[in-house]
C-alpha atoms as a PDB file:
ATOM      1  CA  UNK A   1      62.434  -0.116  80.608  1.00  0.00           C
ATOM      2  CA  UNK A   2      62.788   0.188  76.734  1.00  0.00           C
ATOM      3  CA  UNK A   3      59.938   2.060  75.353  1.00  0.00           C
ATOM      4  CA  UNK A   4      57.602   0.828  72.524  1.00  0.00           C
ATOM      5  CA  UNK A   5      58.549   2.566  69.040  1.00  0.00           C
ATOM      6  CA  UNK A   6      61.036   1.536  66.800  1.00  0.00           C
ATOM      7  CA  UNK A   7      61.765  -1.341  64.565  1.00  0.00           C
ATOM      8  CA  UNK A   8      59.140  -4.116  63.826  1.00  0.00           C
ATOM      9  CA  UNK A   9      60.606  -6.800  66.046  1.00  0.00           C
ATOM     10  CA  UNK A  10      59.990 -10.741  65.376  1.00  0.00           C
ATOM     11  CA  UNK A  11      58.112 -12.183  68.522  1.00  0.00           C
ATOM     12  CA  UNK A  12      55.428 -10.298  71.093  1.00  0.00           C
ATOM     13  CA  UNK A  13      55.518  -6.911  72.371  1.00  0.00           C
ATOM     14  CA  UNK A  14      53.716  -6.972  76.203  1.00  0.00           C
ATOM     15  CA  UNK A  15      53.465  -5.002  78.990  1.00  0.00           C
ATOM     16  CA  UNK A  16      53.123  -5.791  81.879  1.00  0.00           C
ATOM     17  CA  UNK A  17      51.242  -4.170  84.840  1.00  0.00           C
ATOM     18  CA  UNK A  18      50.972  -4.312  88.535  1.00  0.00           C
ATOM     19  CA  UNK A  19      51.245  -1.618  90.963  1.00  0.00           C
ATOM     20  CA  UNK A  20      53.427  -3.880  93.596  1.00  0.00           C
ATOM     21  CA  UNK A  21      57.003  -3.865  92.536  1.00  0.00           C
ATOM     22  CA  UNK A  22      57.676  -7.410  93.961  1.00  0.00           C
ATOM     23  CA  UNK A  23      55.037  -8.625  91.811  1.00  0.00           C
ATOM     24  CA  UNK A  24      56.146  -6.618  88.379  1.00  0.00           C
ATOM     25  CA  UNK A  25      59.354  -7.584  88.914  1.00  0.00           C
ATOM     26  CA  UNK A  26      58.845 -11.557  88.653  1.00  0.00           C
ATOM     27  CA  UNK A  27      56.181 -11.118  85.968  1.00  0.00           C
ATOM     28  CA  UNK A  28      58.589  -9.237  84.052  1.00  0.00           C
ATOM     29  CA  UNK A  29      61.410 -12.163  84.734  1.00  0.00           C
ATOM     30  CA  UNK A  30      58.741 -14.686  83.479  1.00  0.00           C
ATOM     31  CA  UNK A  31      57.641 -13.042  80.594  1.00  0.00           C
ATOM     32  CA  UNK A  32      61.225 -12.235  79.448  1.00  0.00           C
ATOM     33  CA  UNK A  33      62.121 -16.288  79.394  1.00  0.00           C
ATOM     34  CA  UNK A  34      59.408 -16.794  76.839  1.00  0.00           C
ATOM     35  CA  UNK A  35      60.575 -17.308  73.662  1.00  0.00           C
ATOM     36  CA  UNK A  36      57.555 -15.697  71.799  1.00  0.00           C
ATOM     37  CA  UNK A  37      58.210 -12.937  73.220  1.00  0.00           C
ATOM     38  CA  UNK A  38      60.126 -10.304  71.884  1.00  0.00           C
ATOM     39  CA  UNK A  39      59.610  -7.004  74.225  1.00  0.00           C
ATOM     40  CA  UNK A  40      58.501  -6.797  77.603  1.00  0.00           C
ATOM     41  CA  UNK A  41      57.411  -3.327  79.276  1.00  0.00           C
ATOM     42  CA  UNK A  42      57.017  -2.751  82.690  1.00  0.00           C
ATOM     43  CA  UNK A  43      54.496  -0.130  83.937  1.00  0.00           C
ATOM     44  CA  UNK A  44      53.057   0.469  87.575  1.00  0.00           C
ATOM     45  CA  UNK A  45      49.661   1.848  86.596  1.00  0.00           C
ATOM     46  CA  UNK A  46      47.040   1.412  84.516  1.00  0.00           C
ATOM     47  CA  UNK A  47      47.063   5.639  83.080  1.00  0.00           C
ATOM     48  CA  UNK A  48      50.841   4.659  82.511  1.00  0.00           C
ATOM     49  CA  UNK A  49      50.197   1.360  80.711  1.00  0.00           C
ATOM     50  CA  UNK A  50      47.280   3.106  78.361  1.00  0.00           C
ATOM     51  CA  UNK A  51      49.690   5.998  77.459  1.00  0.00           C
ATOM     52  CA  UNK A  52      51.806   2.981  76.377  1.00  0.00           C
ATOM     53  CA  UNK A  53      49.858   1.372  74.174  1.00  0.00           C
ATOM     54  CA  UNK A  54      48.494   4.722  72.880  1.00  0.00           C
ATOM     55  CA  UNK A  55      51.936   5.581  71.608  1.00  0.00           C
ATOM     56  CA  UNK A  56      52.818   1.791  70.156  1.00  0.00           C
ATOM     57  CA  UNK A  57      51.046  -1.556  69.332  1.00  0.00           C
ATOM     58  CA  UNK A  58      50.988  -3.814  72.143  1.00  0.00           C
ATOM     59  CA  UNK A  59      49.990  -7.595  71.533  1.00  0.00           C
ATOM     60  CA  UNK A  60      49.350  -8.708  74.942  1.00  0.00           C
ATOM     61  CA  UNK A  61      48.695  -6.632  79.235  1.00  0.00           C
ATOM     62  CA  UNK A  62      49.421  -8.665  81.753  1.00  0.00           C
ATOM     63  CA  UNK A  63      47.570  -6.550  84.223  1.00  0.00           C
ATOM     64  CA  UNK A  64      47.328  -6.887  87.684  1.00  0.00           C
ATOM     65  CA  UNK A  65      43.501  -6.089  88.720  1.00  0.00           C
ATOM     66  CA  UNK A  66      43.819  -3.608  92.235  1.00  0.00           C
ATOM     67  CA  UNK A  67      45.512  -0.524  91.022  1.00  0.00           C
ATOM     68  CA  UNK A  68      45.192   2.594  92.623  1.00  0.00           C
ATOM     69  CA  UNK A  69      43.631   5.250  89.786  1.00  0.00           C
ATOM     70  CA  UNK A  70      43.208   3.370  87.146  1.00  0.00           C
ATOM     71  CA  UNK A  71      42.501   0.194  87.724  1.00  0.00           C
ATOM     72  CA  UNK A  72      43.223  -3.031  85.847  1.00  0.00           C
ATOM     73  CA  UNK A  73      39.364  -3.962  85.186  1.00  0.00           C
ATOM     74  CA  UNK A  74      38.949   0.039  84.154  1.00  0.00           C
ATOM     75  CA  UNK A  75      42.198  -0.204  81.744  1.00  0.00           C
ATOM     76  CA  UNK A  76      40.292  -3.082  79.853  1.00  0.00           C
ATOM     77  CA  UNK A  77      37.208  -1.349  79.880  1.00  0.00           C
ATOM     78  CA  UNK A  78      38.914   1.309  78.058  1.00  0.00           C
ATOM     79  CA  UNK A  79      40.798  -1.153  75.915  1.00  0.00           C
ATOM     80  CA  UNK A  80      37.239  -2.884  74.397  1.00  0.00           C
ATOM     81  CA  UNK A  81      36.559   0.306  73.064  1.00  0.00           C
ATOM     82  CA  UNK A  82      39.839  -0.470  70.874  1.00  0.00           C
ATOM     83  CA  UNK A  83      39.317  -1.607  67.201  1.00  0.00           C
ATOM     84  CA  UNK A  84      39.819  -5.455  67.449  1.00  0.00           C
ATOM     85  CA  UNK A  85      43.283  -4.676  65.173  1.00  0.00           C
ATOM     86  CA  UNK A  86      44.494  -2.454  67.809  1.00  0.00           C
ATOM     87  CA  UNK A  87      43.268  -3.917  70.447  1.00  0.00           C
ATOM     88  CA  UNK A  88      45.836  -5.869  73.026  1.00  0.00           C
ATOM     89  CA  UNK A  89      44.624  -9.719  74.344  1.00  0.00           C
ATOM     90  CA  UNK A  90      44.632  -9.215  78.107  1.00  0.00           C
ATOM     91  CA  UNK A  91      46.050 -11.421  80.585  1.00  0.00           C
ATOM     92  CA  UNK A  92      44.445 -10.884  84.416  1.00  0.00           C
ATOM     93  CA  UNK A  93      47.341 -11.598  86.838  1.00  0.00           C
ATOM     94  CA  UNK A  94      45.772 -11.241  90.450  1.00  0.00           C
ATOM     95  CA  UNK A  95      45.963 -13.521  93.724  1.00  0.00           C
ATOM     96  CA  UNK A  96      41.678 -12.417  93.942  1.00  0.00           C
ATOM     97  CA  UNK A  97      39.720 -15.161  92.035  1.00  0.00           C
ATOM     98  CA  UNK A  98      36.533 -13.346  92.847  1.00  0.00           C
ATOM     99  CA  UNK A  99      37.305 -11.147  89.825  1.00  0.00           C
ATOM    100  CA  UNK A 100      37.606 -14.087  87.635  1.00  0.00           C
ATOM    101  CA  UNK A 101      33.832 -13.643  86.164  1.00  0.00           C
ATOM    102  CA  UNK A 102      34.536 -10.046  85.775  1.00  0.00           C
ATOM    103  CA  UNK A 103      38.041 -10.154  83.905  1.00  0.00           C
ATOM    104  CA  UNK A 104      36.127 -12.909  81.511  1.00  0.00           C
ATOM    105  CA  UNK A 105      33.184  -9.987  80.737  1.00  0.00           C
ATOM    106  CA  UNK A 106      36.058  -7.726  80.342  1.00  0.00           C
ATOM    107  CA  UNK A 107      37.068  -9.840  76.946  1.00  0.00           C
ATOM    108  CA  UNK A 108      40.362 -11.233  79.075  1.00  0.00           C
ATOM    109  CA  UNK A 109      41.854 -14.300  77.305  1.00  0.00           C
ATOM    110  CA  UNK A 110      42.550 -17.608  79.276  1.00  0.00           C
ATOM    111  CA  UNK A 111      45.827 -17.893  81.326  1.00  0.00           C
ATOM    112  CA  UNK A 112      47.003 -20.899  79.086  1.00  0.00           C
ATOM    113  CA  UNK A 113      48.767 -19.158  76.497  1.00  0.00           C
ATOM    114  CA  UNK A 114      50.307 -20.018  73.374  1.00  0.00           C
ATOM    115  CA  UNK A 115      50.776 -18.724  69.679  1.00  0.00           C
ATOM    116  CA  UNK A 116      46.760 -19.486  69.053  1.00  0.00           C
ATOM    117  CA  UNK A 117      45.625 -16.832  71.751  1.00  0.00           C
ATOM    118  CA  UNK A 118      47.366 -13.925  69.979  1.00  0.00           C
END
């Protein structure tokens, strides 16, 4: 994992989030083949994905939504609070469409993403 600080890169700086390693693992692989992206983070909580973007900007969490502790609905609770500048676009990534009403009231951007969403 490379941290967050640094050197203005060209491209997106994202985390992403889930708390099942199988699952961060491939979302990490898929977000690393996309070209607008320029740094990918990997956290396995939501406290250890808000200390991230505490300490850096983030453009875009690609959080899982069942966390233990903290979990992915919470993190973008916290994250509306965020000045829209500072504030990351989410991306829900969960198998559970149930929560799809919930991640939309939780300001959650569509999953079709391109250069307009960010």
């Amino acid at each position: 994992m490379s941290g967050l600080q640094g050197a203005p890169q060209r491209g997106l700086r994202v985390l992403a989030v889930d708390d099942e390693a199988p699952a961060l693992s491939e979302l990490t692989f898929l977000l690393r083949q996309v070209p607008q992206v320029a740094e990918v983070v990997a956290h396995a909580s939501g406290a250890d994905a808000l200390r991230a973007i505490g300490a850096g900007h983030v453009d875009a969490v690609f959080l899982d939504i069942r966390m233990p502790g903290l979990s992915g609905l919470d993190l973008a609770q916290v994250l509306s609070r965020f000045d829209a500048q500072h504030r990351p676009q989410i991306v829900f990534v969960t198998a559970y469409d149930q929560y799809a009403l919930r991640a939309f009231d939780a300001n959650a951007v569509d999953n079709h993403i391109d250069d307009r969403n960010f």
